[in-house]
PDB file of N, CA and C in Angstrom:
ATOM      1  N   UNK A   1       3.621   7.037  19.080  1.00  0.00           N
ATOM      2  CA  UNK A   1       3.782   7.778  17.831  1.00  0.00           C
ATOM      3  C   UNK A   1       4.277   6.850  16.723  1.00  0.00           C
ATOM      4  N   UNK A   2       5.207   6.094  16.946  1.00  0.00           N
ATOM      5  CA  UNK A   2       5.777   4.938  16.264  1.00  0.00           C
ATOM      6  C   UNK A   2       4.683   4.206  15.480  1.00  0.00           C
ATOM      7  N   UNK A   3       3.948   3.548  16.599  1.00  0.00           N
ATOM      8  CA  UNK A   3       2.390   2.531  16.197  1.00  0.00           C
ATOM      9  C   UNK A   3       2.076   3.571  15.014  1.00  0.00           C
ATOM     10  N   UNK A   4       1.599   4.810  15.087  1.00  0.00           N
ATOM     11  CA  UNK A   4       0.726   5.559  14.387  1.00  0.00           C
ATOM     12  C   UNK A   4       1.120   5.715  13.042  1.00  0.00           C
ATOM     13  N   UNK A   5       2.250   5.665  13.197  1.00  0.00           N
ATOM     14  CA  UNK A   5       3.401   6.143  11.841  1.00  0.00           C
ATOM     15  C   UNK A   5       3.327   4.759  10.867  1.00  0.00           C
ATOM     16  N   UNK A   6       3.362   3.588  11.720  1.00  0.00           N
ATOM     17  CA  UNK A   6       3.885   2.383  10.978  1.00  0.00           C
ATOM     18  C   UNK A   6       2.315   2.078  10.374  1.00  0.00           C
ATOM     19  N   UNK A   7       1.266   2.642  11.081  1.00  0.00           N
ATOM     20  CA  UNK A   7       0.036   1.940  10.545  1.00  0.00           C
ATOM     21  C   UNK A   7      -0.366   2.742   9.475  1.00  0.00           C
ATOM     22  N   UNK A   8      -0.358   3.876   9.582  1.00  0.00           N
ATOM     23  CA  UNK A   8      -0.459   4.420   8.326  1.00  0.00           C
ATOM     24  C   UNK A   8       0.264   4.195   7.551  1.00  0.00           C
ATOM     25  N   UNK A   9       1.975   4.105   7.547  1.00  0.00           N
ATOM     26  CA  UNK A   9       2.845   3.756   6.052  1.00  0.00           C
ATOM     27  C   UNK A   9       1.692   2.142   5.435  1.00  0.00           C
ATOM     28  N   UNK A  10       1.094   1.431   6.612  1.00  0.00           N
ATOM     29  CA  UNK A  10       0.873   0.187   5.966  1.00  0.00           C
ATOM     30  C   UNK A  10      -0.180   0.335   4.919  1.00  0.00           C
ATOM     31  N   UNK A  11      -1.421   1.050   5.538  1.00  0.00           N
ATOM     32  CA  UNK A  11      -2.197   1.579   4.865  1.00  0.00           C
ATOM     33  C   UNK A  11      -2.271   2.181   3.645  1.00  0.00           C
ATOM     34  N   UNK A  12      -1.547   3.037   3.579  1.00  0.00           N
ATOM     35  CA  UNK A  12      -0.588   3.544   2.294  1.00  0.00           C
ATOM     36  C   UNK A  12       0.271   2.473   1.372  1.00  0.00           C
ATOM     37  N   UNK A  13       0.848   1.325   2.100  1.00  0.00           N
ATOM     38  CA  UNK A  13       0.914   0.365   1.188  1.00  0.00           C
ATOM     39  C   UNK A  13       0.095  -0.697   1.082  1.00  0.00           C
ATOM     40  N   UNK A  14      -0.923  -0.591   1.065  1.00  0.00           N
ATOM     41  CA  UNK A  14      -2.195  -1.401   0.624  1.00  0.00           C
ATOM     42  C   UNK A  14      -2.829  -0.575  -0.119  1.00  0.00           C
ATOM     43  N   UNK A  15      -3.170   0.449   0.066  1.00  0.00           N
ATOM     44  CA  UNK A  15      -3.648   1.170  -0.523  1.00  0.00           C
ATOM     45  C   UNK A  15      -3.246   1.257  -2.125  1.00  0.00           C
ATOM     46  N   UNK A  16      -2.064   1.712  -2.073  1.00  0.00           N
ATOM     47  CA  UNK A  16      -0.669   1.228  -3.394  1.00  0.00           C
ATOM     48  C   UNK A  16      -1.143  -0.086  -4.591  1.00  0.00           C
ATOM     49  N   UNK A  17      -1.177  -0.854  -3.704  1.00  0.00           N
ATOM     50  CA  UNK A  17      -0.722  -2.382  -4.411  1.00  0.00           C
ATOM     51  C   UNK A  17      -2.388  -2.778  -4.869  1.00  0.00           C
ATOM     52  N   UNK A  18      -3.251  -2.312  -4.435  1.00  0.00           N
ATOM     53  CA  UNK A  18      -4.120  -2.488  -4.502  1.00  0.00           C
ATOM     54  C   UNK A  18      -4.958  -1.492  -5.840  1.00  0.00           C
ATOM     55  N   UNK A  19      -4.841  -0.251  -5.551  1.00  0.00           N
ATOM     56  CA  UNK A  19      -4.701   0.460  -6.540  1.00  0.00           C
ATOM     57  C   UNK A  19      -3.887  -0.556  -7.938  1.00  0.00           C
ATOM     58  N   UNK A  20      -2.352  -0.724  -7.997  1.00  0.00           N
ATOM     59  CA  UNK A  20      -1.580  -1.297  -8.836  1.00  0.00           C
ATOM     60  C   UNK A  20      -2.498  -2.657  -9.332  1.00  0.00           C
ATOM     61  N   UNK A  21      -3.286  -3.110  -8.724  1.00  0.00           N
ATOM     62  CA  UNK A  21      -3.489  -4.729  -8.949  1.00  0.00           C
ATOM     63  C   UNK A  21      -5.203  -3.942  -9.946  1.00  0.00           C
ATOM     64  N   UNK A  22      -5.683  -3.543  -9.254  1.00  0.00           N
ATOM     65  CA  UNK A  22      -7.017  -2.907 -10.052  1.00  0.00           C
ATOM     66  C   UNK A  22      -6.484  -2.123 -11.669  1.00  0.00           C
ATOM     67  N   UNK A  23      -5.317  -1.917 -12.023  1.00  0.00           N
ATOM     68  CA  UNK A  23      -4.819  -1.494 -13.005  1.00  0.00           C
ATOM     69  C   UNK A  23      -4.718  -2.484 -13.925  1.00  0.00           C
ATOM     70  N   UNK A  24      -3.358  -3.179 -13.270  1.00  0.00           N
ATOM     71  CA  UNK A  24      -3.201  -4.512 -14.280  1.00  0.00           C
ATOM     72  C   UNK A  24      -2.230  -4.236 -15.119  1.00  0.00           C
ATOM     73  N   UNK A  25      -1.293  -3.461 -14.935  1.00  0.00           N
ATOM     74  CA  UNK A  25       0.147  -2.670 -16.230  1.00  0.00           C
ATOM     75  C   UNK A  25       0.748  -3.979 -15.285  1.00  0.00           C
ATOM     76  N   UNK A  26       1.331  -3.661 -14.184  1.00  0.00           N
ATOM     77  CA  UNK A  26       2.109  -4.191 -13.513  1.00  0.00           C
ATOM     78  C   UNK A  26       2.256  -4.966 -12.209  1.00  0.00           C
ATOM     79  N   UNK A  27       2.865  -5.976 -12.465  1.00  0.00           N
ATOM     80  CA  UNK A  27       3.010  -6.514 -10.480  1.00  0.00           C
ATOM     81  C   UNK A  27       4.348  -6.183  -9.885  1.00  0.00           C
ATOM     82  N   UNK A  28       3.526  -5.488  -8.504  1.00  0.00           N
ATOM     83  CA  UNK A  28       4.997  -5.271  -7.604  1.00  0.00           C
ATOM     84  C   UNK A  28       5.189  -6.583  -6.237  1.00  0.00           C
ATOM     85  N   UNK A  29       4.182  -7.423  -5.985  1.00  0.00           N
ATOM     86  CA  UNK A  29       4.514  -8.127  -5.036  1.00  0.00           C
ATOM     87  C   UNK A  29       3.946  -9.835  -5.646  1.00  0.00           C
TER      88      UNK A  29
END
């Protein structure tokens, strides 16, 4: 359940930053 949890938060933060970087206001990493 752990695995499942952590791969999706990752996903969700790629998802994020990636989104953020296709914008272009701001950098978070």
């Amino acid at each position: 359940m752990k695995i499942v949890c952590f791969g999706f938060l990752l996903m969700c933060a790629l998802g994020l930053t990636s989104l953020i970087a296709n914008e272009g206001d701001f950098m978070v990493i």
